[in-house]
PDB file of N, CA and C in Angstrom:
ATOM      1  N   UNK A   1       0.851  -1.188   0.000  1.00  0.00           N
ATOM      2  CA  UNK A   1       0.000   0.000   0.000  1.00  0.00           C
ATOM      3  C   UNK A   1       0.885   1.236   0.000  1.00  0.00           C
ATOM      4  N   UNK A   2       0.323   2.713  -0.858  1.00  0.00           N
ATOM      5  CA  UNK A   2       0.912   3.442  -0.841  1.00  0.00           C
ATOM      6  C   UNK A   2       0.993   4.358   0.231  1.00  0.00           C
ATOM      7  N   UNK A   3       1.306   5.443   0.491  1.00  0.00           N
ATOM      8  CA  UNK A   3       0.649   6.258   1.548  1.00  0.00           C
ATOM      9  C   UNK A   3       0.631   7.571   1.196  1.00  0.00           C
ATOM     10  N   UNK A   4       1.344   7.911  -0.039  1.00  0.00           N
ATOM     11  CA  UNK A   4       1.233   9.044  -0.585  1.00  0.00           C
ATOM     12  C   UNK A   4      -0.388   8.929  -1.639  1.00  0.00           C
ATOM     13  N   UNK A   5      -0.503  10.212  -2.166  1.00  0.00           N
ATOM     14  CA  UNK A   5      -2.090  10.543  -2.698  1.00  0.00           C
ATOM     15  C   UNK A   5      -1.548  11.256  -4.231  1.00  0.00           C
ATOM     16  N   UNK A   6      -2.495  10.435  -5.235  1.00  0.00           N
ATOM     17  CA  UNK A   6      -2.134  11.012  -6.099  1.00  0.00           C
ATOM     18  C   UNK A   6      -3.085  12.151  -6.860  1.00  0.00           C
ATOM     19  N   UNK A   7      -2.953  13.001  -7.348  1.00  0.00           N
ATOM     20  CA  UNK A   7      -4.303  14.040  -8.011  1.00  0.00           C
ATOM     21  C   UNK A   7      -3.968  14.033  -9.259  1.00  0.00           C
ATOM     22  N   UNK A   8      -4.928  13.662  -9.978  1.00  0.00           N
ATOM     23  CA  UNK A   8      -5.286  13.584 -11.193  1.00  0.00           C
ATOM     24  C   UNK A   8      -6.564  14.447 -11.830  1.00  0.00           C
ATOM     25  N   UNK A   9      -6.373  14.606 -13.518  1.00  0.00           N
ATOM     26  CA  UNK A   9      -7.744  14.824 -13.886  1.00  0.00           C
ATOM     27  C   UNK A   9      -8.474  13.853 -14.255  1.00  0.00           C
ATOM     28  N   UNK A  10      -9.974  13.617 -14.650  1.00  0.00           N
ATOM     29  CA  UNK A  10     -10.212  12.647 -15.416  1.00  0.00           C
ATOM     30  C   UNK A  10     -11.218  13.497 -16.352  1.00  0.00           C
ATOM     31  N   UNK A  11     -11.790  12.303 -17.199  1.00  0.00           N
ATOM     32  CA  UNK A  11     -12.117  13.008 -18.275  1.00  0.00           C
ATOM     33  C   UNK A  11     -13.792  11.965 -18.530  1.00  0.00           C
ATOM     34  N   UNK A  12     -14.695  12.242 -17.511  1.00  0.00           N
ATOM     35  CA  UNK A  12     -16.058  11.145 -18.133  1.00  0.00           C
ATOM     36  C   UNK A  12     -16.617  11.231 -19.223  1.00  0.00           C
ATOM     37  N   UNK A  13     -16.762  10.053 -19.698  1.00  0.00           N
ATOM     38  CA  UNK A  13     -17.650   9.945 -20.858  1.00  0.00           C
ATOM     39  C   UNK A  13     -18.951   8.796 -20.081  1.00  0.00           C
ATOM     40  N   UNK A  14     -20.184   9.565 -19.848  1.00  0.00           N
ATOM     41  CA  UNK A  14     -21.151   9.163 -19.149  1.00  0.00           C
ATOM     42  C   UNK A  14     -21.658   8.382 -21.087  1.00  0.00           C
ATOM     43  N   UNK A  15     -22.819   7.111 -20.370  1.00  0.00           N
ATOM     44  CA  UNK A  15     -23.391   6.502 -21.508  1.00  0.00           C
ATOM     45  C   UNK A  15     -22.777   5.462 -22.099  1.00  0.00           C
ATOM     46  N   UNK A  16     -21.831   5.279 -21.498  1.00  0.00           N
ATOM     47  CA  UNK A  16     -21.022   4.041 -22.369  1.00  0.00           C
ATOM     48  C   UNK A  16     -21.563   2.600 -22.240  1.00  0.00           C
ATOM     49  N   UNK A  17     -20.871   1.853 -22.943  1.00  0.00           N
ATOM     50  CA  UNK A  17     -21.793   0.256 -22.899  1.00  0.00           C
ATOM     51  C   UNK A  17     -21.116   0.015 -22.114  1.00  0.00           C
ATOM     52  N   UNK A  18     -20.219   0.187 -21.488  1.00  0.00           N
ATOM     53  CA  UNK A  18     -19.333  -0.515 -20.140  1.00  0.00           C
ATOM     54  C   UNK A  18     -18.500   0.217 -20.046  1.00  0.00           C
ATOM     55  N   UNK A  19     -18.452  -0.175 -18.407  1.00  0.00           N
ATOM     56  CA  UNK A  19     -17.381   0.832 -17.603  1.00  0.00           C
ATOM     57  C   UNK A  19     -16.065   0.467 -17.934  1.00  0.00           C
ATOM     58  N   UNK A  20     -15.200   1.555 -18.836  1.00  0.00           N
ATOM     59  CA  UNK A  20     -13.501   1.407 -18.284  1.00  0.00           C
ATOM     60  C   UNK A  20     -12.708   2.431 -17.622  1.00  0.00           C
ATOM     61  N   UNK A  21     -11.693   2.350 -17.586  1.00  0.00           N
ATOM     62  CA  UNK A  21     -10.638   3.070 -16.910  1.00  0.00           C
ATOM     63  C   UNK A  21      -9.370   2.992 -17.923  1.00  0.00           C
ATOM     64  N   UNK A  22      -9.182   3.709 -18.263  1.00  0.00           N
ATOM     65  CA  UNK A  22      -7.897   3.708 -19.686  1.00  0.00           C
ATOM     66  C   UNK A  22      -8.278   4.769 -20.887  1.00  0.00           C
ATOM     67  N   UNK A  23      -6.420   5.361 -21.113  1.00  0.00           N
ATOM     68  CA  UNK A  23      -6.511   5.995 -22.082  1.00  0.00           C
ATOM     69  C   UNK A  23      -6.244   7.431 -21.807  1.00  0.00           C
ATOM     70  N   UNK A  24      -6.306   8.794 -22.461  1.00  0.00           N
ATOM     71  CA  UNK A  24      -6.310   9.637 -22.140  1.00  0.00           C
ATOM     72  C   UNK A  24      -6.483  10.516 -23.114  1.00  0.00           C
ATOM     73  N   UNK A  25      -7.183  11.698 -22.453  1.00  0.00           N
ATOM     74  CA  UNK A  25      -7.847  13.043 -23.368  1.00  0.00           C
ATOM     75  C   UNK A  25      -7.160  14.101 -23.155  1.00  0.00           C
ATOM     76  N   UNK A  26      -6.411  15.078 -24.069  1.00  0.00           N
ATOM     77  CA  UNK A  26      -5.519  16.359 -22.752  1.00  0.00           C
ATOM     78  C   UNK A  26      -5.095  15.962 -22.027  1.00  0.00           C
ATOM     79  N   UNK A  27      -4.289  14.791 -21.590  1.00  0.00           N
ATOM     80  CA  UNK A  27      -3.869  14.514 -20.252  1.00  0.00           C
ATOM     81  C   UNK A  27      -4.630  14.285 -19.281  1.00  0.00           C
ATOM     82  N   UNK A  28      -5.496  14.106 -19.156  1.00  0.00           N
ATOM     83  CA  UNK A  28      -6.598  13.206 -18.160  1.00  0.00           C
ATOM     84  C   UNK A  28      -6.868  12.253 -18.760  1.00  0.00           C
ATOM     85  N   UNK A  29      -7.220  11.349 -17.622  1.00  0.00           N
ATOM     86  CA  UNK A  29      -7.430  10.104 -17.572  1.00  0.00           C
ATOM     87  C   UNK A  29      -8.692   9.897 -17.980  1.00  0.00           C
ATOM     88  N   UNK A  30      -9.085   9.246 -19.147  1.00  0.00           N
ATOM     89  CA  UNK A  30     -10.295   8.519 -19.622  1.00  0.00           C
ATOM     90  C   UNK A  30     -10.956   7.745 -18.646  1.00  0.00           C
ATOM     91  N   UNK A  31     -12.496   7.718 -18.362  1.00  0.00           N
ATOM     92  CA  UNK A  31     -13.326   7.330 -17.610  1.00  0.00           C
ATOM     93  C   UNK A  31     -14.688   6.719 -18.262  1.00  0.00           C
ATOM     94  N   UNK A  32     -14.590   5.634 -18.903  1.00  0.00           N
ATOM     95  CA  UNK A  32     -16.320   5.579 -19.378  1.00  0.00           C
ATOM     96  C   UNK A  32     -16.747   4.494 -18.375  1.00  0.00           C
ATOM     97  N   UNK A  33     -18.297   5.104 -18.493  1.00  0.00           N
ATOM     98  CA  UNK A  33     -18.836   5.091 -17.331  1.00  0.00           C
ATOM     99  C   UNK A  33     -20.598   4.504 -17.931  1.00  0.00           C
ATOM    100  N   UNK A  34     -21.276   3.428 -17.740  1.00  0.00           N
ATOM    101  CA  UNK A  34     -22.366   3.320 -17.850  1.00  0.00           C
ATOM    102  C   UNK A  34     -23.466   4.174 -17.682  1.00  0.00           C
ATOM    103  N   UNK A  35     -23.462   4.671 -16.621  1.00  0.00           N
ATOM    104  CA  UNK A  35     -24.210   5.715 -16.335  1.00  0.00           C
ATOM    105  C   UNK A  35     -24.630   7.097 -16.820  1.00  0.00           C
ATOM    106  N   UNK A  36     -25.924   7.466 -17.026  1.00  0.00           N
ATOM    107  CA  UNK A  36     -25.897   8.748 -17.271  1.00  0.00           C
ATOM    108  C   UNK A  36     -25.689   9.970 -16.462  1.00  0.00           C
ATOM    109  N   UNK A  37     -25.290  11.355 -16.926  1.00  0.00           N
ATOM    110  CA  UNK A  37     -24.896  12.343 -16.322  1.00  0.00           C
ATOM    111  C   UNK A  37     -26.182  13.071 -15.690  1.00  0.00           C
ATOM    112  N   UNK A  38     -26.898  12.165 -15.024  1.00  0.00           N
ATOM    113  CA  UNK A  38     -28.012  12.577 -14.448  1.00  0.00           C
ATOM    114  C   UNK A  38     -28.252  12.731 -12.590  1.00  0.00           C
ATOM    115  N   UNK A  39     -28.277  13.624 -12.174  1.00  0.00           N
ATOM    116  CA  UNK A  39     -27.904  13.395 -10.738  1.00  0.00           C
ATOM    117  C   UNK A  39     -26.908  13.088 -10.004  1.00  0.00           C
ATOM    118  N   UNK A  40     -25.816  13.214 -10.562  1.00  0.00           N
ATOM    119  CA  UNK A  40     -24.729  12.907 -10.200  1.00  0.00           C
ATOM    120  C   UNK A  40     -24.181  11.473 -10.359  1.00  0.00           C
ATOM    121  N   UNK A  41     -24.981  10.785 -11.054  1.00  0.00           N
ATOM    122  CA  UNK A  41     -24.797   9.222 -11.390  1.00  0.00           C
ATOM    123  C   UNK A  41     -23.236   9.233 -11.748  1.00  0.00           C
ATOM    124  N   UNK A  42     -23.509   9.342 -13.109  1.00  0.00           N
ATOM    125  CA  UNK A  42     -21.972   9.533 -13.810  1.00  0.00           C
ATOM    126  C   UNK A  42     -21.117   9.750 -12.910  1.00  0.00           C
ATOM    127  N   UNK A  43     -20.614  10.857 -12.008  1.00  0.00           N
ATOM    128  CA  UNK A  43     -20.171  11.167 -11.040  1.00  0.00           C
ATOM    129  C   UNK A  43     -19.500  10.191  -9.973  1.00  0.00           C
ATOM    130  N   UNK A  44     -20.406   9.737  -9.645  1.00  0.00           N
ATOM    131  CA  UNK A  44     -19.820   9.015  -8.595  1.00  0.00           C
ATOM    132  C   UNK A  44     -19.759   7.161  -9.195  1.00  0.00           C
ATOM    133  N   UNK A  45     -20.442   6.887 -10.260  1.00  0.00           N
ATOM    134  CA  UNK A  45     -20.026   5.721 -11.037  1.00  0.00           C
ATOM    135  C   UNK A  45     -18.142   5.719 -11.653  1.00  0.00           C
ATOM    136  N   UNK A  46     -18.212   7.580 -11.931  1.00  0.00           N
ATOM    137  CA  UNK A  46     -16.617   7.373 -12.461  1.00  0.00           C
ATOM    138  C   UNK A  46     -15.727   7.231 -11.319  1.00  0.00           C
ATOM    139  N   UNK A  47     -16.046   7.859  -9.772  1.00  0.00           N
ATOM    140  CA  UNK A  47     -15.219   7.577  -8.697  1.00  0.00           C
ATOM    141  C   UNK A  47     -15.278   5.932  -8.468  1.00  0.00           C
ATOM    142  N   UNK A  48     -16.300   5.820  -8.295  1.00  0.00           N
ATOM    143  CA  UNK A  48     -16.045   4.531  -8.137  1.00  0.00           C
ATOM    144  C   UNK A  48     -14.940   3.201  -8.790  1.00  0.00           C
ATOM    145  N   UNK A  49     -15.487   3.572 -10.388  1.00  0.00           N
ATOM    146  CA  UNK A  49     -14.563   3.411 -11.552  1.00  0.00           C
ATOM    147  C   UNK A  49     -13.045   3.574 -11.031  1.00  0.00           C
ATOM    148  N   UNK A  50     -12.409   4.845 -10.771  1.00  0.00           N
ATOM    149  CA  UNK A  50     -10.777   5.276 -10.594  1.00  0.00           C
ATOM    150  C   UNK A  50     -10.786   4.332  -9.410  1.00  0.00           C
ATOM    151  N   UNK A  51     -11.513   4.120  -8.048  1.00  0.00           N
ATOM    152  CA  UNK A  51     -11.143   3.318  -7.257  1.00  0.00           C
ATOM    153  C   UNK A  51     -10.978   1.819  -7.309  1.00  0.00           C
ATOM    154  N   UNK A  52     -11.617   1.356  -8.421  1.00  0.00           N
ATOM    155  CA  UNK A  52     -11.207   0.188  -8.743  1.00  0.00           C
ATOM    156  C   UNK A  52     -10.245  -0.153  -9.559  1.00  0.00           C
ATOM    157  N   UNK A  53      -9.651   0.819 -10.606  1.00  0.00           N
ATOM    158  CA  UNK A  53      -9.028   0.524 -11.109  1.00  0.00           C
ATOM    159  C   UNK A  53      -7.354   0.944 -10.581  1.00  0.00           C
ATOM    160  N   UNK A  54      -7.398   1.806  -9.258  1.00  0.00           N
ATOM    161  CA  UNK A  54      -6.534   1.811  -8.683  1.00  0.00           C
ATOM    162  C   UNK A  54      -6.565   0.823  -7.661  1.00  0.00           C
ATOM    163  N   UNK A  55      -7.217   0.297  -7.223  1.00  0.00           N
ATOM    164  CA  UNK A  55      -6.848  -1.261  -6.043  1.00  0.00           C
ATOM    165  C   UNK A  55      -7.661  -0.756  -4.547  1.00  0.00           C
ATOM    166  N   UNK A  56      -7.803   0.949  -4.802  1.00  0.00           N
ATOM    167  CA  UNK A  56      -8.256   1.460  -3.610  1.00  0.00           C
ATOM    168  C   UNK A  56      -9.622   1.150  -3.102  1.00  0.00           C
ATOM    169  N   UNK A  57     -10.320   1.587  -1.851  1.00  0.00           N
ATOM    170  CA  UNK A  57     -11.830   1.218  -1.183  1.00  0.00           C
ATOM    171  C   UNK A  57     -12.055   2.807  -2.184  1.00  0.00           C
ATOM    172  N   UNK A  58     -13.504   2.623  -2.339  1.00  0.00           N
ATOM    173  CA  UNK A  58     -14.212   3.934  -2.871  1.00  0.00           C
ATOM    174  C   UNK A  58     -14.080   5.354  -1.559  1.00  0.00           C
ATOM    175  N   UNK A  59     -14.026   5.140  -0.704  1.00  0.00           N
ATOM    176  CA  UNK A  59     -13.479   6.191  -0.048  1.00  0.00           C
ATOM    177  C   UNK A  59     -12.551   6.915   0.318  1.00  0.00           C
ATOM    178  N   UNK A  60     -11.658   5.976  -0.742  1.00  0.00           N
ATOM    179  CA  UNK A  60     -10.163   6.761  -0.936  1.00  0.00           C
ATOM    180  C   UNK A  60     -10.219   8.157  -1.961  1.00  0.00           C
ATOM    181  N   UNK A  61     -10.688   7.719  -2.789  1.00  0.00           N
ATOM    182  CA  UNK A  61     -10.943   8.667  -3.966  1.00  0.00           C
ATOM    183  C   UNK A  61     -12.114  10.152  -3.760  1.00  0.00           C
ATOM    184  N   UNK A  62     -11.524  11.561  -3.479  1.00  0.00           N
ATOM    185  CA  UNK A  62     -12.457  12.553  -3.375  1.00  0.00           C
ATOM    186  C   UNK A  62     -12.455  13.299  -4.600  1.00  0.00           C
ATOM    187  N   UNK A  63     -13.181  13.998  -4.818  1.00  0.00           N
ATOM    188  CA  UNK A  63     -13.423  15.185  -5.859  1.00  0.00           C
ATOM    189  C   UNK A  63     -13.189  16.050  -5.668  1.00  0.00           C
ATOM    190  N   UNK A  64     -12.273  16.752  -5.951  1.00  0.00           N
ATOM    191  CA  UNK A  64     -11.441  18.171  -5.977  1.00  0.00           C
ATOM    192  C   UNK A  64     -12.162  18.855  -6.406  1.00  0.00           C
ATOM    193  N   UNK A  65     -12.538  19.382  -7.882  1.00  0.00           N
ATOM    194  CA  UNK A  65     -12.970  19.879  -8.964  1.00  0.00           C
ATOM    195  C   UNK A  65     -13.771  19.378  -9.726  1.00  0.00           C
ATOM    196  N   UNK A  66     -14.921  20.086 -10.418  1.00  0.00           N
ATOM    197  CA  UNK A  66     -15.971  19.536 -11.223  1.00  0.00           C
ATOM    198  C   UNK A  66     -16.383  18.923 -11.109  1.00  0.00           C
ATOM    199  N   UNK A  67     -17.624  19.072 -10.228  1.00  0.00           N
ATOM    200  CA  UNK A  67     -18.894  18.140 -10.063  1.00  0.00           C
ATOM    201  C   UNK A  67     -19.833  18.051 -10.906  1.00  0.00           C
ATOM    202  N   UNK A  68     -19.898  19.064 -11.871  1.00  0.00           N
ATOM    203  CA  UNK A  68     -20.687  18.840 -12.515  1.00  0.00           C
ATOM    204  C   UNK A  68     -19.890  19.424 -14.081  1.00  0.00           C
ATOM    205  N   UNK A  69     -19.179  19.114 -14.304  1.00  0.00           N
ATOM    206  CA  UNK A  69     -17.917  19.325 -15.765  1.00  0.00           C
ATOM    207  C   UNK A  69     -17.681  17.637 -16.133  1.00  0.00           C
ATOM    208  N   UNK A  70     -17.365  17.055 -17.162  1.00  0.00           N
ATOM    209  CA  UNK A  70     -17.078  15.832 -17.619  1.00  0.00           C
ATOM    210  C   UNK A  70     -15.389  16.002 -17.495  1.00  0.00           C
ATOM    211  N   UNK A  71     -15.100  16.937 -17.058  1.00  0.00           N
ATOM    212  CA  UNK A  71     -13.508  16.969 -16.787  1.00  0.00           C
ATOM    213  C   UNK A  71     -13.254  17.501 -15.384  1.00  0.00           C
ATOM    214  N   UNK A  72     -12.862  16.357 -15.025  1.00  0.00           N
ATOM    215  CA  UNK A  72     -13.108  16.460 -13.040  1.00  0.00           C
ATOM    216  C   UNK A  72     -11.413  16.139 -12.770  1.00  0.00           C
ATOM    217  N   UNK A  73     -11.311  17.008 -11.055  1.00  0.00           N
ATOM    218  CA  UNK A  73     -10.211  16.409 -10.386  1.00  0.00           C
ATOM    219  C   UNK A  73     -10.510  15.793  -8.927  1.00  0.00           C
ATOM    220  N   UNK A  74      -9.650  14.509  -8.980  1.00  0.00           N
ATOM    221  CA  UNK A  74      -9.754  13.646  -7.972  1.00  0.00           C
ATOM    222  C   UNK A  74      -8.819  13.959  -7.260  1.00  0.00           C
ATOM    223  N   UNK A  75      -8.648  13.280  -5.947  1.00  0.00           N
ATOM    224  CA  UNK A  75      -7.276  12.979  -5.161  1.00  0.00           C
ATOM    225  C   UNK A  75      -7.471  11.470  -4.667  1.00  0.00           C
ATOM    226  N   UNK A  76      -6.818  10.494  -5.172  1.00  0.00           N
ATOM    227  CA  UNK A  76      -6.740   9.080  -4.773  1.00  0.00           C
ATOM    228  C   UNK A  76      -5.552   8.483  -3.661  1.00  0.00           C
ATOM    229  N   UNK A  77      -6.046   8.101  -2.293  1.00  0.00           N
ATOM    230  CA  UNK A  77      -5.105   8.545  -1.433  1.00  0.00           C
ATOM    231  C   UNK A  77      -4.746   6.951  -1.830  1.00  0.00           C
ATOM    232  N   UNK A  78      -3.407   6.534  -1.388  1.00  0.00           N
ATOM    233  CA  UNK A  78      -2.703   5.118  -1.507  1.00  0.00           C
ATOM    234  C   UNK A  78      -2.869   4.864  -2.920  1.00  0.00           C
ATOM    235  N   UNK A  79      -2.738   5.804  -4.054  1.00  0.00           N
ATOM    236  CA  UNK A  79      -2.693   5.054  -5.202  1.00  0.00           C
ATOM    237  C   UNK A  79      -0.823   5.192  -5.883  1.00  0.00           C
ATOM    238  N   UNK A  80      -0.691   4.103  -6.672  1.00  0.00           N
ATOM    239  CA  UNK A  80       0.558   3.787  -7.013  1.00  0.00           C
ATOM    240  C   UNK A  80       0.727   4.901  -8.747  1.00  0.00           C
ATOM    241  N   UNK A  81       1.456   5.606  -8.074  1.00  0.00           N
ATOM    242  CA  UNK A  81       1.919   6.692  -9.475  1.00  0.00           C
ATOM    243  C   UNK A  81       2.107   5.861 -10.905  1.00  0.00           C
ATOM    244  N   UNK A  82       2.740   4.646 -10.708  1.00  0.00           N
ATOM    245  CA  UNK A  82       3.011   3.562 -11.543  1.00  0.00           C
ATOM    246  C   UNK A  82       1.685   3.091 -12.363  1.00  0.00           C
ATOM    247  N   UNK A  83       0.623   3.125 -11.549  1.00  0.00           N
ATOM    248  CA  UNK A  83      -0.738   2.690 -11.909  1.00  0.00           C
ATOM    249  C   UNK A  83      -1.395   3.456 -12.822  1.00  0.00           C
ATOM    250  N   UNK A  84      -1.336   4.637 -12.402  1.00  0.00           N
ATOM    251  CA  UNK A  84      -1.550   5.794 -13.568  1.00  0.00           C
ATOM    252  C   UNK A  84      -0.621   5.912 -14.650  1.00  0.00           C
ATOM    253  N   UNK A  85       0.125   5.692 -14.470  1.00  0.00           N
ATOM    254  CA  UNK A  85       1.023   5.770 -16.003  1.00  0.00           C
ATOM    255  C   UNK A  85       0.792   4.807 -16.921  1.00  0.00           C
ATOM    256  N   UNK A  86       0.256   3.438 -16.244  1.00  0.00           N
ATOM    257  CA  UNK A  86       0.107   1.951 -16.572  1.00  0.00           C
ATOM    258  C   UNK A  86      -1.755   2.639 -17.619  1.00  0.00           C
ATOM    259  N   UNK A  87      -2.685   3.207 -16.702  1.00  0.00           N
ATOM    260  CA  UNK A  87      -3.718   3.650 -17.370  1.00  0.00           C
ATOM    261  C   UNK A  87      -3.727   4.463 -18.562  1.00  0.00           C
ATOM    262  N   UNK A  88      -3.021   5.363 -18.468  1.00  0.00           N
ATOM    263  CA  UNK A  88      -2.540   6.691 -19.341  1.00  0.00           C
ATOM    264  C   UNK A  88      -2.446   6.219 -20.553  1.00  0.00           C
ATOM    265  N   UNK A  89      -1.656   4.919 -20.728  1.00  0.00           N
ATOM    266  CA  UNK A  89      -1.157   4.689 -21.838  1.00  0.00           C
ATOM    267  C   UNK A  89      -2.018   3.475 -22.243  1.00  0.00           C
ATOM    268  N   UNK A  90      -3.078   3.234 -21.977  1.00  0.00           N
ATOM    269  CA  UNK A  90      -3.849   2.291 -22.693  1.00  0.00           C
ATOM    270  C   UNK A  90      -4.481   2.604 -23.716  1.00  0.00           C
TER     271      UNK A  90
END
């Protein structure tokens, strides 16, 4: 486990046929997300999303920025810098 926190952007694409984690737009991290951008669905389907695909519990992961923008910032506490670079480039 890490103990440092990493902050990232991400980048949702609410509506998708399935959830991934990979890739990147401008330098944020790609997020598709089943869900629509309705009520905050999308939202917290894409946190959820970064927390799984970093290894973390969903309460690691907060929202910095843009709650309601498809280009949001997180802070993922115990995530491996390595992991994101590993995503980035999918």
């Amino acid at each position: 486990m890490h103990d440092a926190s990493v902050r990232l952007a991400i980048r949702v694409r609410p509506g998708a046929g399935r959830t991934a984690v990979g890739g990147a737009h401008d330098g944020a991290l790609v997020v598709r997300v089943a869900a629509r951008a309705v009520d905050g669905k999308a939202t917290e389907a894409a946190l959820a999303a970064v927390a799984g695909a970093f290894g973390v519990r969903r309460s690691a992961v907060a929202l910095v920025t843009g709650a309601t923008s498809r280009t949001k910032v997180v802070e993922v506490e115990g995530a491996d810098p390595a992991v994101l670079a590993d995503l980035l480039a999918r």
